[in-house]
Protein backbone atom coordinates (compact mmCIF):
# COMPACT_ATOMS: atom_id res chain seq x y z
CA UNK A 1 -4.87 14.46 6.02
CA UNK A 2 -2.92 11.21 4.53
CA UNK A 3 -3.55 8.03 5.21
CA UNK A 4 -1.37 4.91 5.25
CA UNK A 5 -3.46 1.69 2.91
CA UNK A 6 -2.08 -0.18 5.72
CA UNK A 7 -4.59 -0.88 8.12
CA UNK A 8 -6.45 -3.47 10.04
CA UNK A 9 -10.10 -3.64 12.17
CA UNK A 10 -12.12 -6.46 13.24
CA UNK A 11 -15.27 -5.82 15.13
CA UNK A 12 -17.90 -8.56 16.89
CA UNK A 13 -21.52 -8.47 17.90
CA UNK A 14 -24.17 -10.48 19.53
CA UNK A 15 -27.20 -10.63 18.10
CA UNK A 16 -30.22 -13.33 19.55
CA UNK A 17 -27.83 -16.39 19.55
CA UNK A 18 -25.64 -15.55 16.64
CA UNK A 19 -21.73 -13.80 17.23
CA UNK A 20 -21.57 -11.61 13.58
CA UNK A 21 -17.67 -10.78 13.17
CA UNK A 22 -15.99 -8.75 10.44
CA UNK A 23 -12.32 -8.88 9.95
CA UNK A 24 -10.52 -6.05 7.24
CA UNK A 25 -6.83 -6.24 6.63
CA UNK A 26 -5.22 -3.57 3.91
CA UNK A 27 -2.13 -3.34 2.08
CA UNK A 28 -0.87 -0.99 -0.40
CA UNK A 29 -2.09 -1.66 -3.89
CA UNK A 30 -2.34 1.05 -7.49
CA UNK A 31 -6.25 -0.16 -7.26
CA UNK A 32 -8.86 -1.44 -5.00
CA UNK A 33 -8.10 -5.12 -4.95
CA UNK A 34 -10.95 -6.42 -2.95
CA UNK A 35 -11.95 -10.12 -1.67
CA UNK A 36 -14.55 -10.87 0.32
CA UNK A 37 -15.19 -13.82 2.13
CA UNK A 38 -18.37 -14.38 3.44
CA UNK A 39 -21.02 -17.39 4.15
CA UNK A 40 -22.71 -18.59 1.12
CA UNK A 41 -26.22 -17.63 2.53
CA UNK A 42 -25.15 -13.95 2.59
CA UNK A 43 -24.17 -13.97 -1.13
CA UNK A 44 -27.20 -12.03 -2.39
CA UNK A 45 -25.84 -9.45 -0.29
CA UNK A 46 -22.36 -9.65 -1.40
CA UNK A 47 -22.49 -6.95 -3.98
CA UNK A 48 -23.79 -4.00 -1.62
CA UNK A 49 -20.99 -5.09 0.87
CA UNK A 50 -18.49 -4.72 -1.66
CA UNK A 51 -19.76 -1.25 -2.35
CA UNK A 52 -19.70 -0.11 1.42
CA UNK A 53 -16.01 -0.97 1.57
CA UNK A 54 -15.24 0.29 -1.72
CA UNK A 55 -16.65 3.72 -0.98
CA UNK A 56 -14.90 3.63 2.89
CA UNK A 57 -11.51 2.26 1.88
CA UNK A 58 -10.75 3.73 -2.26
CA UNK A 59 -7.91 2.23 -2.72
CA UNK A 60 -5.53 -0.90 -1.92
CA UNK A 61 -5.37 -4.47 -1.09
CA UNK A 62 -8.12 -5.46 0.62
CA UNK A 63 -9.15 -8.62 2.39
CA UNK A 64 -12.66 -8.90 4.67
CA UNK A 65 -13.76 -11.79 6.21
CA UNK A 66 -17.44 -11.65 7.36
CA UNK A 67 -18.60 -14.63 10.22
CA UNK A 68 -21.48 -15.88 11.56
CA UNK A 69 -21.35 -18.25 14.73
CA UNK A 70 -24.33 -19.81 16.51
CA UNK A 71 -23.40 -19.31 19.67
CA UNK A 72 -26.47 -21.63 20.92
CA UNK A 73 -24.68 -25.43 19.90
CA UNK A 74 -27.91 -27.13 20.79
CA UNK A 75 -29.34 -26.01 17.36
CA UNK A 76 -26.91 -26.40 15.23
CA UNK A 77 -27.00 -29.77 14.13
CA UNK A 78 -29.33 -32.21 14.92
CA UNK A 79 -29.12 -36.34 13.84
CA UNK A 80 -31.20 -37.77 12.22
CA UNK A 81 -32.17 -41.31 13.85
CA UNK A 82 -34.07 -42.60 10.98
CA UNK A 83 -31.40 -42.16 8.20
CA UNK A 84 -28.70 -43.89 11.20
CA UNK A 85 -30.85 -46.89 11.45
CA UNK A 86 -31.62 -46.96 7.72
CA UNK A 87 -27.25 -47.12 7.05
CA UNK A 88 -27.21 -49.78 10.42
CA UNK A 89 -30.08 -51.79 8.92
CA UNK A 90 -28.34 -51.88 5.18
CA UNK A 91 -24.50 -52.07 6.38
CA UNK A 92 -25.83 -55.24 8.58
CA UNK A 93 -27.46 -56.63 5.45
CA UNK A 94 -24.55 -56.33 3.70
CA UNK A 95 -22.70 -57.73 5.94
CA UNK A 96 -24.49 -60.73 6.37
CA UNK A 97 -24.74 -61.68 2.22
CA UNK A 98 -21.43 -60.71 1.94
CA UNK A 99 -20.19 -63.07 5.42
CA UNK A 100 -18.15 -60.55 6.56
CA UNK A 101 -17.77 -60.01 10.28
CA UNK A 102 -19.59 -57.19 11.90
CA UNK A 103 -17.85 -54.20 13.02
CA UNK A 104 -16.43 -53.43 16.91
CA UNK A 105 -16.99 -49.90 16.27
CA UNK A 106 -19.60 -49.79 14.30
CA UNK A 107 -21.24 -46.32 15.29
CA UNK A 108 -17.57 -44.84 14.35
CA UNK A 109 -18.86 -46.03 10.77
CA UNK A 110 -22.68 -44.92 11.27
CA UNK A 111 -21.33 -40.90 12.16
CA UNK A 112 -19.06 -40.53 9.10
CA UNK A 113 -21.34 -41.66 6.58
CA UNK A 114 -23.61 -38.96 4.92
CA UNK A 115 -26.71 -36.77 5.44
CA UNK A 116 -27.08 -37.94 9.36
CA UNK A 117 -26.65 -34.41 10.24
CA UNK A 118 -29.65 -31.90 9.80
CA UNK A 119 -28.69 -28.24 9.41
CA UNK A 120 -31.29 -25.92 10.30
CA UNK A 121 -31.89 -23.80 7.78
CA UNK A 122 -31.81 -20.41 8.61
CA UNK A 123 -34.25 -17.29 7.87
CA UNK A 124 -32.11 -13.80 8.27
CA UNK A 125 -34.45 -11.11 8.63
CA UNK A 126 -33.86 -7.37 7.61
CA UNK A 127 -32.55 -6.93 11.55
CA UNK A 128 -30.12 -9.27 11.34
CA UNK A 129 -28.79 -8.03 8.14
CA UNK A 130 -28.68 -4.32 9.79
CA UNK A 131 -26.77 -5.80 12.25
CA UNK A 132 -24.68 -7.45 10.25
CA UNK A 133 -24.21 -3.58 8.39
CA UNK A 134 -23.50 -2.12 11.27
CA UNK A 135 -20.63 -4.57 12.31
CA UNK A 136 -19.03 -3.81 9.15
CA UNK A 137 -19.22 -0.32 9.54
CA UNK A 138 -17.65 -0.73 13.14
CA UNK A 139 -14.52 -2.71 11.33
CA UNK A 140 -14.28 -0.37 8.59
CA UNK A 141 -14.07 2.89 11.11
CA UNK A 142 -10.97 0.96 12.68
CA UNK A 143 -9.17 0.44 9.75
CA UNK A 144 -10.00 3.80 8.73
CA UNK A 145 -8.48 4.97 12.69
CA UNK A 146 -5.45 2.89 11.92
CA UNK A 147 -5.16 4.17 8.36
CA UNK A 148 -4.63 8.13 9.48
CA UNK A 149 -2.79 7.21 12.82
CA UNK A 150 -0.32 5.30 10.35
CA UNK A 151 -0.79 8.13 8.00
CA UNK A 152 0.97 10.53 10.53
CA UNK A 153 3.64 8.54 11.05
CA UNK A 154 4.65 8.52 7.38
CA UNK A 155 4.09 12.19 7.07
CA UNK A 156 6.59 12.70 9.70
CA UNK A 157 9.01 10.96 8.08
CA UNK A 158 8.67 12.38 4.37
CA UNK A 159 8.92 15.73 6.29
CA UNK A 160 11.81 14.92 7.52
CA UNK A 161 13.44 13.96 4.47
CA UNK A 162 11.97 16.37 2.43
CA UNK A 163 13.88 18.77 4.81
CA UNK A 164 17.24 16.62 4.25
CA UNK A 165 16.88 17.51 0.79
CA UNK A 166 16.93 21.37 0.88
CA UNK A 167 19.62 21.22 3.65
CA UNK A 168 21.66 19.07 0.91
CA UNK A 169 20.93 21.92 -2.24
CA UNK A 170 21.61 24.28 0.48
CA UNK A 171 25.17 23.03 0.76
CA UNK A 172 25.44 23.09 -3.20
CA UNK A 173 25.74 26.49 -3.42
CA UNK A 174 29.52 27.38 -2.05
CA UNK A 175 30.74 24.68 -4.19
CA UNK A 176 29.09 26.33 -7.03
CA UNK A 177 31.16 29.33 -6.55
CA UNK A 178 34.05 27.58 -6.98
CA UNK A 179 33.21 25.68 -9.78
CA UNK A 180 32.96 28.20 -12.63
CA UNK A 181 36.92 29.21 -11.52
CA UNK A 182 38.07 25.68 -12.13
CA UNK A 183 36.06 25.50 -15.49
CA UNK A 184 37.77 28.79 -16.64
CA UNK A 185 40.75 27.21 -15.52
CA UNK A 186 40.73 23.79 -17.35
CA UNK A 187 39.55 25.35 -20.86
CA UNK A 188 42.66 27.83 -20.77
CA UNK A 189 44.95 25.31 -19.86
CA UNK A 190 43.51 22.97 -22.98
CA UNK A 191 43.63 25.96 -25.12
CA UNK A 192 47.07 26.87 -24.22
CA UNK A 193 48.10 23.55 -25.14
CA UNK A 194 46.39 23.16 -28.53
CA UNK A 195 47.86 26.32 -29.70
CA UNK A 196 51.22 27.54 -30.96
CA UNK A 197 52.89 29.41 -28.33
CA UNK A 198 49.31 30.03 -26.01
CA UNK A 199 47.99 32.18 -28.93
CA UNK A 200 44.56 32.63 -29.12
CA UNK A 201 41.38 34.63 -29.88
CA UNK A 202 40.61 35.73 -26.27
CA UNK A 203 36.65 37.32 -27.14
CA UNK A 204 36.41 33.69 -29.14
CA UNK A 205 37.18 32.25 -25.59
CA UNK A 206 35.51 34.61 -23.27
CA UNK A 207 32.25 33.59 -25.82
CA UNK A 208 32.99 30.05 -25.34
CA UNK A 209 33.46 29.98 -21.97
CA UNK A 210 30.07 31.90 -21.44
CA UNK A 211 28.62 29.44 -23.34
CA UNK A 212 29.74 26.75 -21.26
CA UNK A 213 28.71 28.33 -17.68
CA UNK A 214 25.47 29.01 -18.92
CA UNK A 215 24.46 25.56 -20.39
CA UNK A 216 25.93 24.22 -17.32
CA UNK A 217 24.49 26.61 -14.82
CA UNK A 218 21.91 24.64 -12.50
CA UNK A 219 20.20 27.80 -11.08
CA UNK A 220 16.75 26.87 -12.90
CA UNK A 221 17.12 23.35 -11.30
CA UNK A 222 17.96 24.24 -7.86
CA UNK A 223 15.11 26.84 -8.05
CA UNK A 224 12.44 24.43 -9.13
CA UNK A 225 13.90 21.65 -6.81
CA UNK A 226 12.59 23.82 -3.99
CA UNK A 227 9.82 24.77 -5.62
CA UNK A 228 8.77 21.11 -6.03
CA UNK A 229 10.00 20.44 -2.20
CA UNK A 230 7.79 22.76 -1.03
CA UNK A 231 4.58 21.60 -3.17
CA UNK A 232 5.39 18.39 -2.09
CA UNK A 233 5.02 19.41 1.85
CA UNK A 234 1.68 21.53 1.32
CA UNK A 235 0.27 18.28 -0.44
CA UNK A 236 0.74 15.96 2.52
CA UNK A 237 -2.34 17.67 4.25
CA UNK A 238 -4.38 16.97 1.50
CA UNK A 239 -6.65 13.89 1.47
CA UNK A 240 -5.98 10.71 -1.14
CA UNK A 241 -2.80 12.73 -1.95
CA UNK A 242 -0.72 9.23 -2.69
CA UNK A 243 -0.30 9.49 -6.29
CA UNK A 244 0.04 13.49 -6.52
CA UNK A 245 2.86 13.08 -4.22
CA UNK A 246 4.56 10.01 -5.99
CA UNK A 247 3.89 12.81 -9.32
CA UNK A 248 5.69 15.60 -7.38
CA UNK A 249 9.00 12.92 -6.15
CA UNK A 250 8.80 11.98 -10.23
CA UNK A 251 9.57 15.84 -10.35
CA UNK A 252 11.80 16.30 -7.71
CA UNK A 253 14.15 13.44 -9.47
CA UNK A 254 14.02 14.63 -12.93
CA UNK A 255 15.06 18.31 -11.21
CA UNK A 256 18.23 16.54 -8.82
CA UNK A 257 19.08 14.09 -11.60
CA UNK A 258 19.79 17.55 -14.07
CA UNK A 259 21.47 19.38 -11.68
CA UNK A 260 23.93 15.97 -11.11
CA UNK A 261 24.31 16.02 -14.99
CA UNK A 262 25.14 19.41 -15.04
CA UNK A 263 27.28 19.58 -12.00
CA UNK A 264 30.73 18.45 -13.09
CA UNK A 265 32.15 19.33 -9.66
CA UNK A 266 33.03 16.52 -7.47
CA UNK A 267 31.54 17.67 -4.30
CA UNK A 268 28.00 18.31 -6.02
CA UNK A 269 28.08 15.08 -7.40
CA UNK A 270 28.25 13.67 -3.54
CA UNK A 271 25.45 15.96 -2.46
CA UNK A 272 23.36 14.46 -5.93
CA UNK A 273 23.81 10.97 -4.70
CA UNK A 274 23.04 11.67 -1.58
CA UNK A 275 20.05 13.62 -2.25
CA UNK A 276 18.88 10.69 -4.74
CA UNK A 277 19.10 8.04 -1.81
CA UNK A 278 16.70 10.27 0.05
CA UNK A 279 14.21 11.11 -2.77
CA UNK A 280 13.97 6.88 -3.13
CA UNK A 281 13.17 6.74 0.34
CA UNK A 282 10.27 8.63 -0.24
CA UNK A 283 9.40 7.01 -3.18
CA UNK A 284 8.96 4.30 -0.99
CA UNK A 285 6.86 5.53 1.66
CA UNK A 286 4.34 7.27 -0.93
CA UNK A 287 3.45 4.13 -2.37
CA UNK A 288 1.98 3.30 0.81
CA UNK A 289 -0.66 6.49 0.55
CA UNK A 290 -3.85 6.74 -0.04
């Protein structure tokens, strides 16, 4: 089945006192276009992550965002009182050789200035980072859910014009009819007028005019115009069809822009244009497959 590169996922998890979340948003993109942001302890592990996604998504813009939180704030950060009274001691020193006057506030000055603040440092073992795995893969099975359920939606909707396409050759055809008639008509009236007294060779004309009807006959177009329609529908239940169907509306155009060339008939011409506003329209849409 198609799927839309539009999609989004974000799973979460507990583990000990740690909330692990993974956000994926997708666009449409030619290649994978992949960022990852993640915290810089985890950047040894960067590499395989991009491979996970790589292999799950294919193809498109993607952004992930990978989170850790320490849902315990009581170990987090921790102050160091010995480096505070070390800046207290030296900014009072100062102070004093210099005779300026003492800070109000003067542990609003203490907590901005550097290094007070001890981070744990942190030891993730190989649970943790299964856990973190396993998040990812969560997120990435939602944005693969959203991908197809978006996926349906636009195969609906090609379908649909797809169909408006035939029904538009369909209606071709009795102005085709007519068309040779007024053809035949318009070269005898020329030829009438370009000779002396409407003499002329009339198996030299009846040649000509075959000539004309065949090199502008659009039989062969109309023919592989459905032909292409209906490759075009079979594809859409095919899986990472995105750029065999944007290869098959290349086709279909090249077949209705022909048969609009060839036309010279008012009416047809109409039906061309509108059958050319469809076909964009699903130009469109199929850059937004897989």
């Amino acid at each position: 089945m198609i799927r839309s590169m539009t999609g989004y996922g974000i799973a979460e998890q507990i583990y000990l006192s740690k909330k692990i979340s993974v956000e994926i948003k997708t666009l449409n993109s030619k290649q994978l276009d992949l960022q990852v942001k993640l915290p810089n302890e985890f950047r040894l592990a960067e590499l395989d992550f991009r491979n996970t996604i790589g292999a799950k998504l294919q193809r498109g813009k993607v952004d992930v965002i990978i989170n850790i939180v320490d849902t315990d704030l009581t170990q987090t950060y921790h102050i160091d009182p010995a480096i505070v009274e070390a800046y207290q001691d030296q900014i009072k020193e100062i102070s004093k050789n210099l005779h300026i006057e003492p800070s109000n506030d003067l542990a609003s000055i203490l907590f901005k200035m550097p290094g007070i603040f001890n981070v744990p440092v942190e030891n993730y073992d190989e649970a943790f980072m299964d856990k973190i795995d396993e998040t990812l893969d969560l997120a990435l099975q939602m944005v693969d859910d959203f991908r197809i359920q978006e996926g349906q939606t636009l195969k609906k909707d090609l379908l649909h014009r797809v169909e408006l396409i035939l029904d538009l050759l369909e209606q071709v055809e009795p102005y085709e009819k007519s068309r040779h008639d007024v053809i035949k008509q318009r070269l005898t009236k020329n030829l009438t007028e370009l000779t002396t007294a409407g003499q002329y060779d009339e198996n030299r004309f009846e040649q000509e005019l075959i000539y004309y009807l065949e090199k502008l006959d659009i039989t062969e177009e109309k023919v592989r115009l459905r032909q292409h329609c209906n490759y075009f529908n079979e594809s859409c239940d095919e899986d990472q069809a995105g750029k065999k169907l944007g290869f098959i509306a290349q086709e279909m155009g090249r077949e209705i822009n022909t048969l609009g060339s060839k036309a010279n008939e008012v009416n047809i011409q109409k039906l061309v244009v509108k059958m050319k506003d469809e076909l964009e329209k699903i130009k469109e849409q199929v850059c937004n497959i897989l």
